[in-house]
C-alpha atoms as a PDB file:
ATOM      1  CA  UNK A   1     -10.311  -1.968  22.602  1.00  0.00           C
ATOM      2  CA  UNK A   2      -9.046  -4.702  20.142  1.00  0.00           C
ATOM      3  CA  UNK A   3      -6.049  -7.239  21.110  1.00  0.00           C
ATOM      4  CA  UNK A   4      -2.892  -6.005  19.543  1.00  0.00           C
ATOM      5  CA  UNK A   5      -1.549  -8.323  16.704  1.00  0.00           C
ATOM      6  CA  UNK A   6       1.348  -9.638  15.847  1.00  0.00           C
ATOM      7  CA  UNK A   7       3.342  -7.819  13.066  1.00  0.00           C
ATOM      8  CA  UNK A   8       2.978 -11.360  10.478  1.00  0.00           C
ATOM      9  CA  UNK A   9      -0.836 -11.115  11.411  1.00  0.00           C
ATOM     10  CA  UNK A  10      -1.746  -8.116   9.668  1.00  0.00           C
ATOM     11  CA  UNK A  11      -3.701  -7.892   6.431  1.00  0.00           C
ATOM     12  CA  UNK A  12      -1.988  -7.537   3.404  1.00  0.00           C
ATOM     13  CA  UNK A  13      -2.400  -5.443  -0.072  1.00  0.00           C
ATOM     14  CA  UNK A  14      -0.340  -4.982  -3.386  1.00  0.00           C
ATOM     15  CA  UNK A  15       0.572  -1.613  -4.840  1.00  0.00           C
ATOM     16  CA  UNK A  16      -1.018  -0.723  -7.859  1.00  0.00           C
ATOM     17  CA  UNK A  17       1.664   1.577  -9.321  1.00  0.00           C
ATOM     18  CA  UNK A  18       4.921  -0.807  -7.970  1.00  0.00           C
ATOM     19  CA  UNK A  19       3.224  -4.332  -7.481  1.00  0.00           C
ATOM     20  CA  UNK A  20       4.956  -4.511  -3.957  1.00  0.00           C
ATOM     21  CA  UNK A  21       3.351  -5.935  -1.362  1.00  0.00           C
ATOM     22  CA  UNK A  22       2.294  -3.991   1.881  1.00  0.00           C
ATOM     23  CA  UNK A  23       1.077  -4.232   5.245  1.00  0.00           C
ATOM     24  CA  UNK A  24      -2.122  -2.622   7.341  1.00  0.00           C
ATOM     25  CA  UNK A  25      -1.268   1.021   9.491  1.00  0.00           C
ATOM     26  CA  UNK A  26      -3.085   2.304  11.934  1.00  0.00           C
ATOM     27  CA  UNK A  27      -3.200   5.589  10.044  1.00  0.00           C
ATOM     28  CA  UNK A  28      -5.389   3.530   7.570  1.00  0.00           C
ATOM     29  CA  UNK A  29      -7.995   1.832   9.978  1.00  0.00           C
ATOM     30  CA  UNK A  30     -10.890   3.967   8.679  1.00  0.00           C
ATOM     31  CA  UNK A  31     -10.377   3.348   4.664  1.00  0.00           C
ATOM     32  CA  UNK A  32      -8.510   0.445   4.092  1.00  0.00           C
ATOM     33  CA  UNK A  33     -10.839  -0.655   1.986  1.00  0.00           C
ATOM     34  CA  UNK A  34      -9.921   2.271  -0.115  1.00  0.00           C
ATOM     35  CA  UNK A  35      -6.466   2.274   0.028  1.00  0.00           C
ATOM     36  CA  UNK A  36      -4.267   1.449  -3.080  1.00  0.00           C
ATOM     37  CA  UNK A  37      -1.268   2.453  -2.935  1.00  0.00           C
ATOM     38  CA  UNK A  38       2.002   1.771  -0.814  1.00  0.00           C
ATOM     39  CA  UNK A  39       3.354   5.085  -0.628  1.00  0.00           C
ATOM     40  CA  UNK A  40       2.762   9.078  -1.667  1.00  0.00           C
ATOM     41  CA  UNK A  41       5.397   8.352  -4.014  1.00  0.00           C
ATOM     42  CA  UNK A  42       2.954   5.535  -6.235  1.00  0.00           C
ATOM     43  CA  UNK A  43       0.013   7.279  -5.712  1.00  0.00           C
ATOM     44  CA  UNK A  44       1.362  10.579  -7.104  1.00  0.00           C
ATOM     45  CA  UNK A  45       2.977   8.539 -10.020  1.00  0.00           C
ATOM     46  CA  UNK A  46       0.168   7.158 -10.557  1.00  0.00           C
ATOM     47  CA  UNK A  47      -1.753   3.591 -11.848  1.00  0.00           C
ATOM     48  CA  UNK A  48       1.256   3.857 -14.684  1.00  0.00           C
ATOM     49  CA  UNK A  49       2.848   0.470 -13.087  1.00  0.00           C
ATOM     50  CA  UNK A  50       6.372   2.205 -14.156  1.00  0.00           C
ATOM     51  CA  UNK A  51       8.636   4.707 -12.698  1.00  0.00           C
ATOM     52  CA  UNK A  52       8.737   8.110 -15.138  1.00  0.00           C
ATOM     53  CA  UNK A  53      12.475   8.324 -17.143  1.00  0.00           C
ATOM     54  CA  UNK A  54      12.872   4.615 -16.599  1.00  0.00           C
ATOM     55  CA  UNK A  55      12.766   1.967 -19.448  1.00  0.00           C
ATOM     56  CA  UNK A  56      12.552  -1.724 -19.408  1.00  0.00           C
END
């Protein structure tokens, strides 16, 4: 078993559909690697980079 870490100790990521940045979950310990985005809600919009029906 691994030492637990401190919250500011985890590795980090940015979204590729909001550009926020976001923190390692357990849930994600096998394929962090592969994961992209920060919630269901970016990944189901998509690598767009923008919200759908909002301009800027």
């Amino acid at each position: 078993m691994t030492a637990a870490r401190k919250k500011g100790e985890l590795p980090e990521k940015v979204c590729v559909g909001c550009g926020r940045v976001f923190v390692w979950r357990r849930k994600w310990a096998r394929d962090w690697e592969r994961v992209l985005w920060c919630s269901e809600r970016c990944r189901r919009a998509g690598r767009g980079g923008k919200e759908r029906g909002r301009e800027g």
